[in-house]
C-alpha atoms as a PDB file:
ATOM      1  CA  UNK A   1      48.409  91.453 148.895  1.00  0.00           C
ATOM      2  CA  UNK A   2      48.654  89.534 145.739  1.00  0.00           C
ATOM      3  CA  UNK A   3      52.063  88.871 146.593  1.00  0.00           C
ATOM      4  CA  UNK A   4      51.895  87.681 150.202  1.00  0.00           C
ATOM      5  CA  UNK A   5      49.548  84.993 148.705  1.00  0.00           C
ATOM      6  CA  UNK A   6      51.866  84.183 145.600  1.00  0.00           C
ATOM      7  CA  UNK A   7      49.226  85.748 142.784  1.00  0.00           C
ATOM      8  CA  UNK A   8      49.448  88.246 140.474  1.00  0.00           C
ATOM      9  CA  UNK A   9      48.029  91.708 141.134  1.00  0.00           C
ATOM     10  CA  UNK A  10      44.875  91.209 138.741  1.00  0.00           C
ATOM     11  CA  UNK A  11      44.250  88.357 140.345  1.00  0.00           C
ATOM     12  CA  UNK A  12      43.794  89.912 144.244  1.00  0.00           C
ATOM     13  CA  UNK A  13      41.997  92.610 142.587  1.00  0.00           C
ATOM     14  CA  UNK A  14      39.160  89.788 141.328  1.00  0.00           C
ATOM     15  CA  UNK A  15      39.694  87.939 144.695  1.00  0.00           C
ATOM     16  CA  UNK A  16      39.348  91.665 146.729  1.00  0.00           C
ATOM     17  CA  UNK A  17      37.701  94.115 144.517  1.00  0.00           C
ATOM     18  CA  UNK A  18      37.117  96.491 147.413  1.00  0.00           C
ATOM     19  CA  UNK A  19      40.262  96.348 148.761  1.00  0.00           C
ATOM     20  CA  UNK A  20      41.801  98.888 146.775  1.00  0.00           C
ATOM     21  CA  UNK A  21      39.552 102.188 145.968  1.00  0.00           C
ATOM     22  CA  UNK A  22      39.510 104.346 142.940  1.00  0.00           C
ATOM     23  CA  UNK A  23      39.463 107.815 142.181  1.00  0.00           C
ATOM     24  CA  UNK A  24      35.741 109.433 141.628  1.00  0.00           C
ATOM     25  CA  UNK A  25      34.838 110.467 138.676  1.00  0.00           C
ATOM     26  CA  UNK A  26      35.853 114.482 138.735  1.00  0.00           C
ATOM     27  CA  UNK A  27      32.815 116.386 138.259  1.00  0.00           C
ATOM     28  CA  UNK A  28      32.944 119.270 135.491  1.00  0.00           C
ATOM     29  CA  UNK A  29      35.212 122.402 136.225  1.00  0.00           C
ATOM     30  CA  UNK A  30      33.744 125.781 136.415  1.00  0.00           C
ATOM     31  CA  UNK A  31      35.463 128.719 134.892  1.00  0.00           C
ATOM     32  CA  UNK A  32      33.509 131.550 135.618  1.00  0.00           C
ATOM     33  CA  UNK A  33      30.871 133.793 134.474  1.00  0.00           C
ATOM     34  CA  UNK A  34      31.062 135.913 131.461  1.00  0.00           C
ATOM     35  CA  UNK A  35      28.736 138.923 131.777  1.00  0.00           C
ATOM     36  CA  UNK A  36      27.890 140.762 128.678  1.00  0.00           C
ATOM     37  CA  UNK A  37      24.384 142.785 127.336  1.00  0.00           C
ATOM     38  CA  UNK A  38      23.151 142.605 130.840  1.00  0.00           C
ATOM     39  CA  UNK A  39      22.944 138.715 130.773  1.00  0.00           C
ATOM     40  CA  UNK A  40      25.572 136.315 132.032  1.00  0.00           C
ATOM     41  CA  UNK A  41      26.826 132.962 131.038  1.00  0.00           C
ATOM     42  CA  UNK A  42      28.746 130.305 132.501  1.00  0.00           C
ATOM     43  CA  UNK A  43      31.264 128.352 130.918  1.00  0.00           C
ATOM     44  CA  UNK A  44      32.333 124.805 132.526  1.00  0.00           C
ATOM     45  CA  UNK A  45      34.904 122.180 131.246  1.00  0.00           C
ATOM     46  CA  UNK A  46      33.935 118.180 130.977  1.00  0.00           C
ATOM     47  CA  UNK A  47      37.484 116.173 132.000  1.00  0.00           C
ATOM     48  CA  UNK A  48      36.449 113.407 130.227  1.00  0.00           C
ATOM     49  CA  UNK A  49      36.415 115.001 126.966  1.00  0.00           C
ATOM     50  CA  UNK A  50      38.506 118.260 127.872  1.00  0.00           C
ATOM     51  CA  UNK A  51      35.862 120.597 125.718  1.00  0.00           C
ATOM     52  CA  UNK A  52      33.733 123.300 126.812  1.00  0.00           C
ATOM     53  CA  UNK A  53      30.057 123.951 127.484  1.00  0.00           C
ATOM     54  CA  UNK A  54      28.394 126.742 128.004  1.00  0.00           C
ATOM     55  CA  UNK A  55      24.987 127.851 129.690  1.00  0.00           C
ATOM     56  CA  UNK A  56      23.033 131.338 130.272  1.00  0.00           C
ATOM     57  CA  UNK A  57      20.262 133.481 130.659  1.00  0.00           C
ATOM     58  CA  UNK A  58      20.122 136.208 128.661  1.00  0.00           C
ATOM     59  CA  UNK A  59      18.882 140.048 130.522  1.00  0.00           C
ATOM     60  CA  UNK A  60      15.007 139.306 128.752  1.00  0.00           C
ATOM     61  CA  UNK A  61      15.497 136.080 131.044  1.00  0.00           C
ATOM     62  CA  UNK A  62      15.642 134.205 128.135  1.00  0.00           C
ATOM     63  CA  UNK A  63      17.377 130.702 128.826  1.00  0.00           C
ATOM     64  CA  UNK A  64      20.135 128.897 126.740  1.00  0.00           C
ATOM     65  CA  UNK A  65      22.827 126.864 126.254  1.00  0.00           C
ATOM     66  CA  UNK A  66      25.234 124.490 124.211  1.00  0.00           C
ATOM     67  CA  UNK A  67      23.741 122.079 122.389  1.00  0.00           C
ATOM     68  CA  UNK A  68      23.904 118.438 124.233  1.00  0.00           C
ATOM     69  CA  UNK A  69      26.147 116.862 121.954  1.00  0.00           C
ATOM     70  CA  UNK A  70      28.254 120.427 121.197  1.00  0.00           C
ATOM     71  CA  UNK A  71      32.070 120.553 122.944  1.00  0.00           C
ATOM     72  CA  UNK A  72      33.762 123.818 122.151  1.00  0.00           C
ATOM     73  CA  UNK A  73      37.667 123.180 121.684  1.00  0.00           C
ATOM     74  CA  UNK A  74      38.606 126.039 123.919  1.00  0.00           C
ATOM     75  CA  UNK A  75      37.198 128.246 126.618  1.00  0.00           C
ATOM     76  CA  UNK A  76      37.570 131.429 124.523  1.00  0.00           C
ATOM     77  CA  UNK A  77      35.310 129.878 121.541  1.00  0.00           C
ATOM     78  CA  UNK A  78      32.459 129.013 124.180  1.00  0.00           C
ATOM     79  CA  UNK A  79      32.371 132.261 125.340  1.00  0.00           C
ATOM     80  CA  UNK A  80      33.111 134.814 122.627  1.00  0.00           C
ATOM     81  CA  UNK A  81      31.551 133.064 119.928  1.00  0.00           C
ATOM     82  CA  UNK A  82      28.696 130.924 121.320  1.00  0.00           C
ATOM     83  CA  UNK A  83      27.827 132.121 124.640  1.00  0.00           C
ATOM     84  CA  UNK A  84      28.667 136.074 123.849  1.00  0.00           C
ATOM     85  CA  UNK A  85      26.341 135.819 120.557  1.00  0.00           C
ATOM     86  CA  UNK A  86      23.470 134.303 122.901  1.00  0.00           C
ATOM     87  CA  UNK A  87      23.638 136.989 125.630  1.00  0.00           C
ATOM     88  CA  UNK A  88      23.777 140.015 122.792  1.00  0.00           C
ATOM     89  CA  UNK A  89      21.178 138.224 121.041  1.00  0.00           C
ATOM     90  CA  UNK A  90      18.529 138.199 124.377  1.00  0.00           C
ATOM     91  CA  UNK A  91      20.320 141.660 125.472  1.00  0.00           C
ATOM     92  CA  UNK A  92      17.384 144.402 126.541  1.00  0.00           C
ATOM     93  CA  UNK A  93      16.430 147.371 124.334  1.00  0.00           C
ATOM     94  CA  UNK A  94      15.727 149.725 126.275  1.00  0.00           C
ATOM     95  CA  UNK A  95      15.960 152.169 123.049  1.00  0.00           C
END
């Protein structure tokens, strides 16, 4: 459009800001449940910041998660050492 009307691009975006729409935000990817100790956790990744997040309830319905401000590097830390020490943690003894 910008160049039908002999302006630059940025300036047809300013003059029509709604002419061209952009991509939605992509919401946070799920990867899964990890069930351990009779609880289960699930791990999701934020695209913004490409780290991982975990949440659960343990089997004494005990509920937990990843600190707000906490990002785990990969899916594997989440789970085996965050998320898997939370689930054995609130596991049942039965014993």
């Amino acid at each position: 459009m910008g160049a039908v009307w002999g302006i630059t691009r940025q300036g047809a975006r300013k003059k029509w800001p709604a002419a061209v729409s952009r991509p939605a935000a992509t919401a946070a990817r799920t990867s899964g449940a990890l069930e351990l100790s009779g609880g289960t956790a699930e791990l999701t990744q934020e695209p913004s910041s490409c780290g991982w997040r975990w949440t659960g309830t343990g089997a004494d319905g005990t509920h937990g998660a990843a600190d707000a401000d906490t990002w785990y590097a990969t899916k594997e830390k989440a789970a085996a050492a965050h998320a898997g020490a939370f689930l054995k943690e609130h596991a049942l003894n039965l014993a």
